[in-house]
N, C-alpha and C. Protein backbone atom coordinates (compact mmCIF):
# COMPACT_ATOMS: atom_id res chain seq x y z
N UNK A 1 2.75 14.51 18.21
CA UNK A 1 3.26 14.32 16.87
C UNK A 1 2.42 13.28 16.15
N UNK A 2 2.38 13.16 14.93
CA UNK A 2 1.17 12.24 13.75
C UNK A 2 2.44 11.39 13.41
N UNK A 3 3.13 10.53 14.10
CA UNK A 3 3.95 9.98 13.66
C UNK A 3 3.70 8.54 13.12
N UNK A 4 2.79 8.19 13.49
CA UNK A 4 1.70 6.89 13.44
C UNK A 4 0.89 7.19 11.84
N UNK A 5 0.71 8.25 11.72
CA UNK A 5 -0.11 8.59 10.50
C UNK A 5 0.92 8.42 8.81
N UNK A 6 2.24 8.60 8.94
CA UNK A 6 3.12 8.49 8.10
C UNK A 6 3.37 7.65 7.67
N UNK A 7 3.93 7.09 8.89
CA UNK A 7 5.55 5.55 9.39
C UNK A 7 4.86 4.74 9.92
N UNK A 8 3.78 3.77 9.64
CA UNK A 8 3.37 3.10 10.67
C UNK A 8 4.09 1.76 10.40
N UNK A 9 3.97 1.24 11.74
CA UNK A 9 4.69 -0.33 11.80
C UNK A 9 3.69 -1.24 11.37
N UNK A 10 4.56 -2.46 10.57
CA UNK A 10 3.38 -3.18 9.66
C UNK A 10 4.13 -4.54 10.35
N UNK A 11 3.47 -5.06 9.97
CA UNK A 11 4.10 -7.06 9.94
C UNK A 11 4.33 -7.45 8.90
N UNK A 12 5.09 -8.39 8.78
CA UNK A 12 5.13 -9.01 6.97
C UNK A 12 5.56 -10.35 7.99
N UNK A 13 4.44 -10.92 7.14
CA UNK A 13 4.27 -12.58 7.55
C UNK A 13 4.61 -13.13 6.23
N UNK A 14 5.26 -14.39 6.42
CA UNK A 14 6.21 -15.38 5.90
C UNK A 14 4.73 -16.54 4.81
N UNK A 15 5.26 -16.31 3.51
CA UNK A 15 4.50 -16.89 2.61
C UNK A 15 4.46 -18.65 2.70
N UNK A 16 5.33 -18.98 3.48
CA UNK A 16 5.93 -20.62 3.70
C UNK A 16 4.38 -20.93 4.28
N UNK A 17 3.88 -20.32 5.42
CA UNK A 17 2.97 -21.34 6.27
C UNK A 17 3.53 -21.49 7.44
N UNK A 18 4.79 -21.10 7.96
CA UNK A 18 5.26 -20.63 8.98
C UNK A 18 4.87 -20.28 10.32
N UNK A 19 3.90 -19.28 10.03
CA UNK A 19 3.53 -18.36 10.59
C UNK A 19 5.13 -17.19 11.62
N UNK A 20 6.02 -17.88 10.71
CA UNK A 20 7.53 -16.36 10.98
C UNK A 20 7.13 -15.21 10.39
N UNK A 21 6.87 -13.79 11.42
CA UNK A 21 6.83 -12.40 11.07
C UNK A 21 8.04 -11.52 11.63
N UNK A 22 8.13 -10.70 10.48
CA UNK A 22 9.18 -9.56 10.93
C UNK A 22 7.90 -8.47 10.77
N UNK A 23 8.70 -7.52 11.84
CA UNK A 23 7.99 -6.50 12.03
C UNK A 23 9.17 -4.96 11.48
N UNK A 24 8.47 -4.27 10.50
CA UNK A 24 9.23 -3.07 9.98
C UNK A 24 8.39 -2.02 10.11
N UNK A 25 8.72 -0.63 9.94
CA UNK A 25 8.15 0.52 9.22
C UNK A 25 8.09 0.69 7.58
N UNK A 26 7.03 1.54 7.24
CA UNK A 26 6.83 1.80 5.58
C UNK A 26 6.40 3.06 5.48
N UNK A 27 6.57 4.14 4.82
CA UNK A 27 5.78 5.59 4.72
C UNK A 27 4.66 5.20 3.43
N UNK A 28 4.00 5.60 4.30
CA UNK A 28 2.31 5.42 3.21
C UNK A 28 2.57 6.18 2.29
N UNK A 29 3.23 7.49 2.20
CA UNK A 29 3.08 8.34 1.09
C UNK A 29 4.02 7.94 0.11
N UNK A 30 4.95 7.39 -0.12
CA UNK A 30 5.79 6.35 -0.99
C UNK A 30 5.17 5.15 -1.24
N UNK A 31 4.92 4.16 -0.32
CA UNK A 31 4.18 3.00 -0.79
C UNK A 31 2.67 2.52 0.01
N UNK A 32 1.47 3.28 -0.92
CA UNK A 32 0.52 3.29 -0.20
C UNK A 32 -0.11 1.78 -0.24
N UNK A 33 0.65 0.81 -1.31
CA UNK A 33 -0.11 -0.76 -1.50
C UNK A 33 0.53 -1.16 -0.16
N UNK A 34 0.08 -2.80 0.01
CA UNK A 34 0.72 -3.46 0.76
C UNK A 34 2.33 -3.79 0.12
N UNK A 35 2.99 -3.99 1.37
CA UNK A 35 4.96 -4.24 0.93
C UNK A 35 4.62 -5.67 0.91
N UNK A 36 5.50 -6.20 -0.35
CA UNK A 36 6.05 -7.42 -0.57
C UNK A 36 7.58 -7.75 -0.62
N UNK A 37 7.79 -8.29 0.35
CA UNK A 37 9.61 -8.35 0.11
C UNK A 37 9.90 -9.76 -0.04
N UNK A 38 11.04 -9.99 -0.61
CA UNK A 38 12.01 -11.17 -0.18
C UNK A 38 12.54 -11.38 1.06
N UNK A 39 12.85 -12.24 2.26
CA UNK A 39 13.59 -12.46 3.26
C UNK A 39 13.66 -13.30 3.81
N UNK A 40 14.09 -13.66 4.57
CA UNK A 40 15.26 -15.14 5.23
C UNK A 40 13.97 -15.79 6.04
N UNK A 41 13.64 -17.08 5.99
CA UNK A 41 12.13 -17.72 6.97
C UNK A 41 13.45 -18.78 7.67
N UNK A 42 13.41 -18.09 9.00
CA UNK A 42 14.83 -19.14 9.55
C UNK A 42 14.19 -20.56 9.92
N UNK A 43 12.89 -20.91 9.72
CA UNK A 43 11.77 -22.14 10.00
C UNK A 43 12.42 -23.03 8.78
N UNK A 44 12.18 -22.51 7.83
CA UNK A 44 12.14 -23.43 6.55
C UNK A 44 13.64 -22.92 6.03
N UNK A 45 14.39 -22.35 6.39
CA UNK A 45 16.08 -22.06 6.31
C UNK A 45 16.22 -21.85 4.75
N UNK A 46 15.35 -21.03 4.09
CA UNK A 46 15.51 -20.59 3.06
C UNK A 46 14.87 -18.65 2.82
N UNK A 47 14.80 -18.12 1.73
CA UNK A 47 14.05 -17.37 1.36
C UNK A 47 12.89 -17.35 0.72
N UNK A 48 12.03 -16.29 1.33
CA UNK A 48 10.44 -16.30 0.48
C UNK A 48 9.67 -15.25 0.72
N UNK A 49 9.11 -15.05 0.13
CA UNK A 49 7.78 -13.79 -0.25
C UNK A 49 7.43 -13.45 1.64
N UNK A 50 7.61 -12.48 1.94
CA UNK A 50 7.00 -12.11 3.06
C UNK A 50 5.83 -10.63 2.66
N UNK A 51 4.74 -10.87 2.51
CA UNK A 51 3.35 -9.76 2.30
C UNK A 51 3.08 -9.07 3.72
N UNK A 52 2.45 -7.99 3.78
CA UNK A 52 2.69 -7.02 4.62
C UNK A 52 0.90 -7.59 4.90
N UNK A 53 0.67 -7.73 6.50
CA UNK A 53 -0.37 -8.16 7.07
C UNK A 53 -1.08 -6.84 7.69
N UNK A 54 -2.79 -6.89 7.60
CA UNK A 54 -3.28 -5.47 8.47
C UNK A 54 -3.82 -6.20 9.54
């Protein structure tokens, strides 16, 4: 199966300086940029920009 070719698993590392990553899936054919989300950096016990790392 090309399941890797779709859905691949990305990292989104923590904009703080952290170095806290969550690891998700994204379908390239919906969002072919890098993902930028909001989410919880339990280091610095707030929220912040987590960018999707290659």
């Amino acid at each position: 199966m090309a399941r890797d070719d779709v859905r691949p698993v990305v990292k989104l590392r923590s904009t703080a300086g952290t170095g806290h990553t969550y690891v998700t899936r994204k379908n390239r054919r919906n969002t072919p940029d890098r993902i930028r989300l909001r989410k919880f950096d339990p280091v610095v016990r707030r929220h912040v920009e987590y960018r999707e790392e290659r």
